[in-house]
PDB file of N, CA and C in Angstrom:
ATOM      1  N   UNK A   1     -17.990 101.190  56.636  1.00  0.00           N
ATOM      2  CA  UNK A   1     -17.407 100.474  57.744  1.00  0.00           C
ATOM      3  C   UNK A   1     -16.106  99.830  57.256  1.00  0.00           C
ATOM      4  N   UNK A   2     -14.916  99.632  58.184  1.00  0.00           N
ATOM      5  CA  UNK A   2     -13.955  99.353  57.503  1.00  0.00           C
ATOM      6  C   UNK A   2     -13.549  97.985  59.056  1.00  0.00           C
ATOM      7  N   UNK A   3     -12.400  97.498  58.455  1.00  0.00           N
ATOM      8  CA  UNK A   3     -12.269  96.157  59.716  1.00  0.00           C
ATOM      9  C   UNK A   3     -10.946  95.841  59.391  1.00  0.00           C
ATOM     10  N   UNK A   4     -10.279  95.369  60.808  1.00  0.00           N
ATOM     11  CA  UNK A   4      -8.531  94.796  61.186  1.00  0.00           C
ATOM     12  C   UNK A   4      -9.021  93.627  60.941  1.00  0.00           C
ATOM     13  N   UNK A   5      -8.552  92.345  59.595  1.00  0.00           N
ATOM     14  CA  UNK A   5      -8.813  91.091  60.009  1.00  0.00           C
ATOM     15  C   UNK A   5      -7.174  90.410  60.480  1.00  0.00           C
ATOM     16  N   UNK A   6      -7.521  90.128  61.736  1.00  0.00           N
ATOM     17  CA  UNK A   6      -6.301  88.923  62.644  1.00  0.00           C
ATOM     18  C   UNK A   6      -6.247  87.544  62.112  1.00  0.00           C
ATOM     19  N   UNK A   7      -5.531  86.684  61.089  1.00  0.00           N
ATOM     20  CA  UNK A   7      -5.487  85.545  61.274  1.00  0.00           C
ATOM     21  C   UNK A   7      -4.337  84.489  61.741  1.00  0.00           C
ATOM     22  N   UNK A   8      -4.739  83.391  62.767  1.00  0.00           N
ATOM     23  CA  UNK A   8      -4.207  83.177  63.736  1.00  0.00           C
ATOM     24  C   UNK A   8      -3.846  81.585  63.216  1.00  0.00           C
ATOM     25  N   UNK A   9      -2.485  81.811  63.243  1.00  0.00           N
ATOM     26  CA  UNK A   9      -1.958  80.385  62.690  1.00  0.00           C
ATOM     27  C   UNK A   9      -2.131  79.571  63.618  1.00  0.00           C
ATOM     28  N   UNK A  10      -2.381  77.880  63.386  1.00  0.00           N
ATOM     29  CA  UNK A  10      -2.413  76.811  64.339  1.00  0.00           C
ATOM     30  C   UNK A  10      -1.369  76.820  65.438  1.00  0.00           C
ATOM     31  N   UNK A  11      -1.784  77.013  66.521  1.00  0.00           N
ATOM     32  CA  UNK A  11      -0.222  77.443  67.257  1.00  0.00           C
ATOM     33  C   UNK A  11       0.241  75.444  67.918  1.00  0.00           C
ATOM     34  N   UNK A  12       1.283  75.379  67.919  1.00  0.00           N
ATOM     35  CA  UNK A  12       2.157  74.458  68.426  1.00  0.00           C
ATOM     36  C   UNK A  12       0.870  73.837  69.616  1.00  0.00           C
ATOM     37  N   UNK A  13       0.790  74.707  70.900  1.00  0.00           N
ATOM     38  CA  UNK A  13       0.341  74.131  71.835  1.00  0.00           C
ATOM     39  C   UNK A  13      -1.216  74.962  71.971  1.00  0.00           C
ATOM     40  N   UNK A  14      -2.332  74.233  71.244  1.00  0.00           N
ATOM     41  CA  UNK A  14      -3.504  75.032  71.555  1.00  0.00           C
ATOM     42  C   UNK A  14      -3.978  74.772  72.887  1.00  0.00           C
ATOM     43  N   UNK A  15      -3.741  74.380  73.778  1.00  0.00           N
ATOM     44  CA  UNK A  15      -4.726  74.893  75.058  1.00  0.00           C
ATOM     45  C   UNK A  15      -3.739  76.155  75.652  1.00  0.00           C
ATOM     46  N   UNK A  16      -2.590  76.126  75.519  1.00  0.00           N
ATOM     47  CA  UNK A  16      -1.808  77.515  76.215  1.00  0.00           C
ATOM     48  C   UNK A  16      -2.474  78.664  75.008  1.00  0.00           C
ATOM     49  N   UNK A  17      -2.929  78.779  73.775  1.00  0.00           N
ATOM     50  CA  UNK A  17      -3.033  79.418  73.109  1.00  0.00           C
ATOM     51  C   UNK A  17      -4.637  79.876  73.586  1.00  0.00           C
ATOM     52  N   UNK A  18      -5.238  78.958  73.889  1.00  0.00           N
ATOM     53  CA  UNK A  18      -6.964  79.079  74.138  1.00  0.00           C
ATOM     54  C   UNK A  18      -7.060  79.606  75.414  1.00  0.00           C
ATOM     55  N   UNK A  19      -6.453  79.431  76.348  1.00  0.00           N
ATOM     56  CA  UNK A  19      -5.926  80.510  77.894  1.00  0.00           C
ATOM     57  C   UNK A  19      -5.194  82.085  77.595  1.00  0.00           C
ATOM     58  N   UNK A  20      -4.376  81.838  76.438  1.00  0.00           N
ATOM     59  CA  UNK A  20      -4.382  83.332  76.217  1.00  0.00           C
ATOM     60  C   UNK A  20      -5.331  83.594  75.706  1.00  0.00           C
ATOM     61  N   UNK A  21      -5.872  83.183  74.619  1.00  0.00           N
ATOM     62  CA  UNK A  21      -6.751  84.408  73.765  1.00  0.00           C
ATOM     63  C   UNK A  21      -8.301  84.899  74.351  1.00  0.00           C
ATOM     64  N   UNK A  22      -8.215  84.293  75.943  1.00  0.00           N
ATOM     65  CA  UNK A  22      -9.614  84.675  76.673  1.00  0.00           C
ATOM     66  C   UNK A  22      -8.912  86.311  77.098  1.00  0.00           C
ATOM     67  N   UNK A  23      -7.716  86.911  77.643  1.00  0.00           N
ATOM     68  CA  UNK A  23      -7.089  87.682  78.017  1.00  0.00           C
ATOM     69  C   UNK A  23      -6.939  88.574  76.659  1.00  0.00           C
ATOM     70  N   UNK A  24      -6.067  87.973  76.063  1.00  0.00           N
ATOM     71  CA  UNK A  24      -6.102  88.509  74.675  1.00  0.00           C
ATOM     72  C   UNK A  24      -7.592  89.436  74.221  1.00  0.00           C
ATOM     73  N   UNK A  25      -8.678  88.704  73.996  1.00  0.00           N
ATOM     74  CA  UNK A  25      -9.557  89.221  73.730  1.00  0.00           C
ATOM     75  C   UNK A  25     -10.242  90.231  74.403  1.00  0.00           C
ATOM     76  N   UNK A  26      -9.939  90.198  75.816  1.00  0.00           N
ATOM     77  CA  UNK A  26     -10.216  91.288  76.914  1.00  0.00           C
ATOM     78  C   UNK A  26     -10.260  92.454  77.009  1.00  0.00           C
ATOM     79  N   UNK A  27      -8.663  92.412  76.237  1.00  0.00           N
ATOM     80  CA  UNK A  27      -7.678  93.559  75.733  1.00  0.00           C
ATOM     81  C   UNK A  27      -8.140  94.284  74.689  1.00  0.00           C
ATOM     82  N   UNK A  28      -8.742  93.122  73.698  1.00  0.00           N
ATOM     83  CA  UNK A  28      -9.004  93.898  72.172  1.00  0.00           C
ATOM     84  C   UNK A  28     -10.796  94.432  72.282  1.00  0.00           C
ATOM     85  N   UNK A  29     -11.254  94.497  73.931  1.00  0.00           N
ATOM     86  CA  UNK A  29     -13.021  94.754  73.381  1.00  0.00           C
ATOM     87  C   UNK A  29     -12.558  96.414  74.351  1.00  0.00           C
ATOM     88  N   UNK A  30     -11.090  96.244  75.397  1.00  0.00           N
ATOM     89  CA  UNK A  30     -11.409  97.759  75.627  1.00  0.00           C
ATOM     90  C   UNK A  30     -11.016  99.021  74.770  1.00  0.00           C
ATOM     91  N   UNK A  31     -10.358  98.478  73.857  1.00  0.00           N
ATOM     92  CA  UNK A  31      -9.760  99.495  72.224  1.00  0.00           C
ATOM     93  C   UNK A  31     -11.417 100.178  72.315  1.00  0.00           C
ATOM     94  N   UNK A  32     -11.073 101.793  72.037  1.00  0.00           N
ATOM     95  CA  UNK A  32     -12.257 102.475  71.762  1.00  0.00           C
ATOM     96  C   UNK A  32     -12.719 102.586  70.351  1.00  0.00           C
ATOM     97  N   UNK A  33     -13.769 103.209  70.145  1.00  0.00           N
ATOM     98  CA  UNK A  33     -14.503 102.724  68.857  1.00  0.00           C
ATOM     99  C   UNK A  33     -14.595 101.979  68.330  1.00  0.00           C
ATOM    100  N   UNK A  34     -14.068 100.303  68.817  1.00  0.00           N
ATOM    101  CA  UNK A  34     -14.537  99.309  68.495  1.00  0.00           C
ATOM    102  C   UNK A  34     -16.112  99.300  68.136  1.00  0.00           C
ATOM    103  N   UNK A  35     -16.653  99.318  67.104  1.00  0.00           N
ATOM    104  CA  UNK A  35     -18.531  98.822  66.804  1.00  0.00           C
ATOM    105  C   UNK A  35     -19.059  97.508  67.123  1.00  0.00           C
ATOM    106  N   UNK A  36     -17.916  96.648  66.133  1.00  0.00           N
ATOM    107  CA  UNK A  36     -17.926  95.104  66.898  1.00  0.00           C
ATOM    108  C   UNK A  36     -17.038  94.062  66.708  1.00  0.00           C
ATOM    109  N   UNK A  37     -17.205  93.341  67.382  1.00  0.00           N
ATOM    110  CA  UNK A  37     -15.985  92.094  67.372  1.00  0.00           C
ATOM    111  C   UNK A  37     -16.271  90.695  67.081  1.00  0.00           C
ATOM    112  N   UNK A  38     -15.826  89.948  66.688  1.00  0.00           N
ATOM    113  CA  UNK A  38     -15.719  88.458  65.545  1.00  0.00           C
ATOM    114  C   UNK A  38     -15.095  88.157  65.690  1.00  0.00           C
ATOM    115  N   UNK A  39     -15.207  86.595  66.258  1.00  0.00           N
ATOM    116  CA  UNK A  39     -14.117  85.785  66.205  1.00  0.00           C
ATOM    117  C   UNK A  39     -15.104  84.458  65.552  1.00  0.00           C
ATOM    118  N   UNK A  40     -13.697  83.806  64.380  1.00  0.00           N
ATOM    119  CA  UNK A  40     -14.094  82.684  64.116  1.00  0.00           C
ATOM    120  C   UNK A  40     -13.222  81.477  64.017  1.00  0.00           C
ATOM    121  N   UNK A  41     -13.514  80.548  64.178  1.00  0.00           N
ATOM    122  CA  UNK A  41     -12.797  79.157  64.957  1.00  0.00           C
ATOM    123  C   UNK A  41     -12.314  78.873  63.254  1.00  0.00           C
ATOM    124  N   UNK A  42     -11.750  78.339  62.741  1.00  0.00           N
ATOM    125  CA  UNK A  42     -11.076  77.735  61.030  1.00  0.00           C
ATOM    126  C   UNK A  42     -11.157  76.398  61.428  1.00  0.00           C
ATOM    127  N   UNK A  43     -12.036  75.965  61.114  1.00  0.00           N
ATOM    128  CA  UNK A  43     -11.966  73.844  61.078  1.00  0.00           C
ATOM    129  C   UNK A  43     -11.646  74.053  59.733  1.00  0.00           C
ATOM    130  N   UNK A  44     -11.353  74.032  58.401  1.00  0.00           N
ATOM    131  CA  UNK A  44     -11.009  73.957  57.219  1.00  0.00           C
ATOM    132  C   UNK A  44     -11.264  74.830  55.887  1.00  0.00           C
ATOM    133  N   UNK A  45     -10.544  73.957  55.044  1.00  0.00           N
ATOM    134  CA  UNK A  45     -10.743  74.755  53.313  1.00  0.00           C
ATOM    135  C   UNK A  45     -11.204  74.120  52.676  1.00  0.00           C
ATOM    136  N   UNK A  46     -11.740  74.003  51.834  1.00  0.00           N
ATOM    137  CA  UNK A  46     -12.667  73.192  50.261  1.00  0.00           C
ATOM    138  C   UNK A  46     -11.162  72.086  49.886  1.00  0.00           C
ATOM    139  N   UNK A  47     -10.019  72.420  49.999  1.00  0.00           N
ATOM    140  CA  UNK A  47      -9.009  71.214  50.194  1.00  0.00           C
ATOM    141  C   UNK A  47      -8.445  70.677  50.987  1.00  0.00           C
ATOM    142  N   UNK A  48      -8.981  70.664  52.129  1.00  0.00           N
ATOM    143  CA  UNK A  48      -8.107  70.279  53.699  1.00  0.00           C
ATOM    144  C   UNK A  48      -8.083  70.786  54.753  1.00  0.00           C
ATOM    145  N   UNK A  49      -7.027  70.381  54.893  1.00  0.00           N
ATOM    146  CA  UNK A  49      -6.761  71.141  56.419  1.00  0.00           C
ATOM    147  C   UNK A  49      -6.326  72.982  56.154  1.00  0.00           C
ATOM    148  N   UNK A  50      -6.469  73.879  56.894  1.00  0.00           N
ATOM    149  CA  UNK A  50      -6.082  75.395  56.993  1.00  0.00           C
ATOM    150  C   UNK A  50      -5.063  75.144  58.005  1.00  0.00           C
ATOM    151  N   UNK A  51      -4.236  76.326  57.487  1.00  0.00           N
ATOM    152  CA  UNK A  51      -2.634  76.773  58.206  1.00  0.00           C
ATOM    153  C   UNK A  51      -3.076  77.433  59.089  1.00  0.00           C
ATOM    154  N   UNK A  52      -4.596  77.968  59.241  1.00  0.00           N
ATOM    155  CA  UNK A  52      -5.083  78.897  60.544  1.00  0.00           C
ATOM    156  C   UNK A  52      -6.036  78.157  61.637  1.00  0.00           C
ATOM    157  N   UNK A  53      -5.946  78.754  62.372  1.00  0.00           N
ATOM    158  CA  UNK A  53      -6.764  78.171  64.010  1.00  0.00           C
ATOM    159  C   UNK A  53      -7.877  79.214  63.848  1.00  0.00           C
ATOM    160  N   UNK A  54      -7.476  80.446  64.049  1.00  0.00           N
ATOM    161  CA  UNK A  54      -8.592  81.235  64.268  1.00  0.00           C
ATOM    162  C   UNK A  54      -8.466  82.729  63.424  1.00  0.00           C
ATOM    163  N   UNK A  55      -9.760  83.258  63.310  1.00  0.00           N
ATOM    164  CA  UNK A  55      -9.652  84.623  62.545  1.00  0.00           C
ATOM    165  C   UNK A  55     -10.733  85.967  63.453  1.00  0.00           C
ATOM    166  N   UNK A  56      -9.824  87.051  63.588  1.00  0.00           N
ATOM    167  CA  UNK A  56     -10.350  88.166  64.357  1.00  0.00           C
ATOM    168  C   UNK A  56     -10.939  88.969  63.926  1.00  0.00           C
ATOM    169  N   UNK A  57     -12.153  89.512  63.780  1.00  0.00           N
ATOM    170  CA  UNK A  57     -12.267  90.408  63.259  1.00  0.00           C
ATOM    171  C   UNK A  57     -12.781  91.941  64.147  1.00  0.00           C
ATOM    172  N   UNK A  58     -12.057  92.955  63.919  1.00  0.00           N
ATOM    173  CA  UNK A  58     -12.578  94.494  64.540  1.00  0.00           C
ATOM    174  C   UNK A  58     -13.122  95.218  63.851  1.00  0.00           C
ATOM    175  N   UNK A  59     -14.268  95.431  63.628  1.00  0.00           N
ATOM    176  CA  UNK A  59     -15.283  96.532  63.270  1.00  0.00           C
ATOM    177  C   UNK A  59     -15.291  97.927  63.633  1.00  0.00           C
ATOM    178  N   UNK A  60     -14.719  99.172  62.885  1.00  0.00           N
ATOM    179  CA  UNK A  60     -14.348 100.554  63.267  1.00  0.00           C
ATOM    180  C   UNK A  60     -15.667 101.265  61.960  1.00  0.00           C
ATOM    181  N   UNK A  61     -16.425 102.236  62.574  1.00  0.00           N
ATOM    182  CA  UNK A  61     -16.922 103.216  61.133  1.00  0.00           C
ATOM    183  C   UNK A  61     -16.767 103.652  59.912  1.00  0.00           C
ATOM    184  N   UNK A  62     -15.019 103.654  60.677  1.00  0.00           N
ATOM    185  CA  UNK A  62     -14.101 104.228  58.986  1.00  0.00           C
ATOM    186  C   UNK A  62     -12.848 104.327  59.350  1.00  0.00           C
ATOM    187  N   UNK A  63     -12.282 104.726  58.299  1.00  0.00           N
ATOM    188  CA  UNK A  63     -10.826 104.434  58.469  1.00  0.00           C
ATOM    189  C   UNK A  63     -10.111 105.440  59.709  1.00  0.00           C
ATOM    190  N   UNK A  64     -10.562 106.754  59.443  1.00  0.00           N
ATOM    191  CA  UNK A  64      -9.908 107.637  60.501  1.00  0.00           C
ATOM    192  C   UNK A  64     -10.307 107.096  62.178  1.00  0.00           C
ATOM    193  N   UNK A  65     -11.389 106.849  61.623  1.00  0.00           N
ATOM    194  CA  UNK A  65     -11.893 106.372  63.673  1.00  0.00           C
ATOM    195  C   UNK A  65     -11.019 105.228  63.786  1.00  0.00           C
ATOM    196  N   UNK A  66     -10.470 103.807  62.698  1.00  0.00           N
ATOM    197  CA  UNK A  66      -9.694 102.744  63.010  1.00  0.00           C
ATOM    198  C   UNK A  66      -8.538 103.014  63.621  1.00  0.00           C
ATOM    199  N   UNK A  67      -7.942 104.337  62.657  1.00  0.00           N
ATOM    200  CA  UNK A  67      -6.625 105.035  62.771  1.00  0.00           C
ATOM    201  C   UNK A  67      -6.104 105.607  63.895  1.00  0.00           C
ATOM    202  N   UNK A  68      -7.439 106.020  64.392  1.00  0.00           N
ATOM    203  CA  UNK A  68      -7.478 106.548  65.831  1.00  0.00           C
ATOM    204  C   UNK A  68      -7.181 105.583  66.732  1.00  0.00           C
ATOM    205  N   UNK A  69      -8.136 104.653  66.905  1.00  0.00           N
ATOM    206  CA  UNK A  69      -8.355 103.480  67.761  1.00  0.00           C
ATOM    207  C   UNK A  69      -7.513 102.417  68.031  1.00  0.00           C
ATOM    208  N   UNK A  70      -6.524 101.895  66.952  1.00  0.00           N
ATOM    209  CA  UNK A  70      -5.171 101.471  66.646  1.00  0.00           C
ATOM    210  C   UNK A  70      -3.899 102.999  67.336  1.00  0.00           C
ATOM    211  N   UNK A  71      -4.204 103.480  67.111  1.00  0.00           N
ATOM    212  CA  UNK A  71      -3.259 104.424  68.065  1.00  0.00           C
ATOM    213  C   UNK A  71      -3.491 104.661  69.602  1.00  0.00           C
ATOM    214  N   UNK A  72      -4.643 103.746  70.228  1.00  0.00           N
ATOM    215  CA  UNK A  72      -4.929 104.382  71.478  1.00  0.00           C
ATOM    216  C   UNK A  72      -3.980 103.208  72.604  1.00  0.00           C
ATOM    217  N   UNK A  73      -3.976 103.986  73.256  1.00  0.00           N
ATOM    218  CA  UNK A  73      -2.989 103.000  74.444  1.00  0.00           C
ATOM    219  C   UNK A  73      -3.619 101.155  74.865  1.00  0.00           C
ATOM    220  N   UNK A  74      -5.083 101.382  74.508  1.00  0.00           N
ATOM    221  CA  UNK A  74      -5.403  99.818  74.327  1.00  0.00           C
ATOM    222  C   UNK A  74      -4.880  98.910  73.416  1.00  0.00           C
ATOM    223  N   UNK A  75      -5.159  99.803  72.620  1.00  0.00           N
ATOM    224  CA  UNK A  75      -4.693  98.992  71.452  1.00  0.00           C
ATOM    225  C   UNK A  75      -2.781  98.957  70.742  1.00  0.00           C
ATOM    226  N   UNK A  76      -2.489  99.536  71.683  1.00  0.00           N
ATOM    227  CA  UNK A  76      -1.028  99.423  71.574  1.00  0.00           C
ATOM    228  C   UNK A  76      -0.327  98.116  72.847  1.00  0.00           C
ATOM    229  N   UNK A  77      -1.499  98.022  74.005  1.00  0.00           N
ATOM    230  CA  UNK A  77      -1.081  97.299  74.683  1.00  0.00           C
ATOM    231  C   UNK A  77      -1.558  95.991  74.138  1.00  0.00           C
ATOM    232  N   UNK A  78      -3.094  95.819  73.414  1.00  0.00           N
ATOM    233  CA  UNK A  78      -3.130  94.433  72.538  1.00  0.00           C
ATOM    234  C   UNK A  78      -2.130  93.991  71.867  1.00  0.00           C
ATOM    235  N   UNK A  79      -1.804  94.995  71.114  1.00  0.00           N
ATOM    236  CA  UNK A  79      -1.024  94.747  69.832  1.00  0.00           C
ATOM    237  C   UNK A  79       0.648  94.103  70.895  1.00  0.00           C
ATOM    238  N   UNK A  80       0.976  94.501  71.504  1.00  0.00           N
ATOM    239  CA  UNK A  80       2.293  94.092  72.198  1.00  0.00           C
ATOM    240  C   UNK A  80       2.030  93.123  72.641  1.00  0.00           C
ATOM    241  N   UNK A  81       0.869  92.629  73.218  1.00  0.00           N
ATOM    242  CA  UNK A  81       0.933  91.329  73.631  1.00  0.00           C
ATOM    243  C   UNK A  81       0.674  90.177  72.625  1.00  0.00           C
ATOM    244  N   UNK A  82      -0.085  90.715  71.567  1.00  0.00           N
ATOM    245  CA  UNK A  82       0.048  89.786  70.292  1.00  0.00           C
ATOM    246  C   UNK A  82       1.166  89.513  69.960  1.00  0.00           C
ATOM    247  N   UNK A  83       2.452  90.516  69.891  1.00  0.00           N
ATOM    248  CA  UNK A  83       3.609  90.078  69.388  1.00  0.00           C
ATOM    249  C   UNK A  83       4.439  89.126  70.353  1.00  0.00           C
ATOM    250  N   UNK A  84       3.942  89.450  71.426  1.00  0.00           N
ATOM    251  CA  UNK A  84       4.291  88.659  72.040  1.00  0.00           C
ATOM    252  C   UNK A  84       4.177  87.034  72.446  1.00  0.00           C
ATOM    253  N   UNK A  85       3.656  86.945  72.233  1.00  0.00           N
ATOM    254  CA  UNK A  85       2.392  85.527  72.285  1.00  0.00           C
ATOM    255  C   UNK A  85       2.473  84.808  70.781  1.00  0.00           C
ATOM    256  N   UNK A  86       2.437  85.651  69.767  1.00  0.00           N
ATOM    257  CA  UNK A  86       1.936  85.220  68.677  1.00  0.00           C
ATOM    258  C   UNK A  86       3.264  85.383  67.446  1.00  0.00           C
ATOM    259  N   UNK A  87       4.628  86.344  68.175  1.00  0.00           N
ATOM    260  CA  UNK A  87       5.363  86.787  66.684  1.00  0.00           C
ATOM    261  C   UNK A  87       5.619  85.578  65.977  1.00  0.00           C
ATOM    262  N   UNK A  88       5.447  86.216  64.688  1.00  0.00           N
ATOM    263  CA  UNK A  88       5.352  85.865  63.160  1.00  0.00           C
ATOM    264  C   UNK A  88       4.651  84.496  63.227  1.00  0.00           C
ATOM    265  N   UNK A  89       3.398  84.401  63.878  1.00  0.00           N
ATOM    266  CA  UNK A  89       1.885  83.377  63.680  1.00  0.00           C
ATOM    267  C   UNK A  89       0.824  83.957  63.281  1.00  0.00           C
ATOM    268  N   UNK A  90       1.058  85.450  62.979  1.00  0.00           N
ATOM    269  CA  UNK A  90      -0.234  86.271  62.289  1.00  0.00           C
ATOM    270  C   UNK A  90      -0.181  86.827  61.580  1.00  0.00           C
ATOM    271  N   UNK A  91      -1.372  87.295  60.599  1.00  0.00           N
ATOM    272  CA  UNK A  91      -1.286  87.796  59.392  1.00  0.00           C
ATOM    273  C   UNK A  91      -2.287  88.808  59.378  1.00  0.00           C
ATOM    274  N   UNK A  92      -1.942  89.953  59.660  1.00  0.00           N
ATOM    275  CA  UNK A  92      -2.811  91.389  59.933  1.00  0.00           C
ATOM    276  C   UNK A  92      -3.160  91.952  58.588  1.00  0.00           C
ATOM    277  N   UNK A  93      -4.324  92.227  58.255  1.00  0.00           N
ATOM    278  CA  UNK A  93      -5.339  92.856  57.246  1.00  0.00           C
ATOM    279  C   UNK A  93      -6.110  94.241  57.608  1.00  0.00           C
ATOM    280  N   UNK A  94      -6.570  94.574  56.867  1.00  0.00           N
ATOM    281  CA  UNK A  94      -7.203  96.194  56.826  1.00  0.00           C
ATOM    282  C   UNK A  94      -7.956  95.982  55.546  1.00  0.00           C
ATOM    283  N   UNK A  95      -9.542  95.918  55.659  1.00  0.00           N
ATOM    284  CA  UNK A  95     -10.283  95.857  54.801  1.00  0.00           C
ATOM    285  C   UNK A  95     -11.502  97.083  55.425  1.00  0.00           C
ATOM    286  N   UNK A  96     -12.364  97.198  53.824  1.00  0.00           N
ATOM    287  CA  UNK A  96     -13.598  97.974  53.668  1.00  0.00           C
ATOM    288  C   UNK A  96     -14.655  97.042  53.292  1.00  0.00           C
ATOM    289  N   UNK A  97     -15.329  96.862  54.497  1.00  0.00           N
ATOM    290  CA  UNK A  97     -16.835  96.184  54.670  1.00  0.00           C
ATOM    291  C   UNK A  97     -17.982  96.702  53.918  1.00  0.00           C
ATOM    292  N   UNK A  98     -18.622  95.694  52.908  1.00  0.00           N
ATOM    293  CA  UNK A  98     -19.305  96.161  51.735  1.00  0.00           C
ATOM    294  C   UNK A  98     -20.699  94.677  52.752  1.00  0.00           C
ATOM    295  N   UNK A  99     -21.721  95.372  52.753  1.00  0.00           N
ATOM    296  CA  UNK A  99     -22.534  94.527  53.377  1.00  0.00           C
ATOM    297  C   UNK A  99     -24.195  94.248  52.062  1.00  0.00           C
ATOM    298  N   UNK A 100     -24.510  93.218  52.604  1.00  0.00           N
ATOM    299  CA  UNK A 100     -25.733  93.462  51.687  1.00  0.00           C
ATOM    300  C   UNK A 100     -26.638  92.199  52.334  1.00  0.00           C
ATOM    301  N   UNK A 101     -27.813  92.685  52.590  1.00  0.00           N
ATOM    302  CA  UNK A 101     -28.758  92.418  52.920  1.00  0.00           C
ATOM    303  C   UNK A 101     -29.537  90.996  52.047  1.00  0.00           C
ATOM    304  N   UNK A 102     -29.773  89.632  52.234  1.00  0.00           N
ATOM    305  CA  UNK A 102     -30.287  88.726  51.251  1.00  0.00           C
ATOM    306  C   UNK A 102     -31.595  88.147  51.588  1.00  0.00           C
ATOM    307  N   UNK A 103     -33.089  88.449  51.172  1.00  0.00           N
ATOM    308  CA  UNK A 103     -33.882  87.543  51.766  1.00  0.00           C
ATOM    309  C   UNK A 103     -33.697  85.882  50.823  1.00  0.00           C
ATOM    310  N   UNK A 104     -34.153  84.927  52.308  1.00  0.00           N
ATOM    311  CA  UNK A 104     -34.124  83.837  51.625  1.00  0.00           C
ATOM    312  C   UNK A 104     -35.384  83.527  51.282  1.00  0.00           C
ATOM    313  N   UNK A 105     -35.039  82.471  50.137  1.00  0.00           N
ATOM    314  CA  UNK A 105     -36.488  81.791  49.604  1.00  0.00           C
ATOM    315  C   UNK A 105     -36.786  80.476  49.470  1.00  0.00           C
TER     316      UNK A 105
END
């Protein structure tokens, strides 16, 4: 499994930012082969405050299905409205999801 991580700098005015990203997100669940989607809120770091608000995450099988799915007209219309909304407040990633299973004790 491989994943787009979105992270979303503190924007200037968060309630105009929290009205987009209900739309925003709309956009990013009709991208095909999406598996699954994550979003997580950033209240902080082990030293403070974080330069981020929020972090996205998209779940694809593998890289060619991502490759695909990032090329499809959804996801070209997400991606434009991110730049739009968001240029140079994000920091786009491409990782390989290594999972592992922990019982607790």
């Amino acid at each position: 499994m491989v994943k787009v991580i979105t992270l979303y700098r503190t924007p200037a005015d968060v309630e105009a930012f929290e009205r987009w990203l209900v739309q925003h997100l709309a956009r990013i669940e009709r991208i095909p082969y999406l598996r699954r989607l994550e979003v997580s809120r950033i209240w902080g770091t082990p030293i403070g405050v974080s330069p981020f608000h929020l972090m996205v995450e998209m779940y694809f099988d593998d890289r060619a299905v991502m490759e695909a799915a990032l090329r499809s007209p959804e996801a070209v219309e997400a991606s434009a409205d991110l730049s739009r909304f968001m240029a140079g407040q994000v920091l786009v990633m491409f990782a390989d999801v290594f999972e592992e299973e922990r019982l607790r004790k």
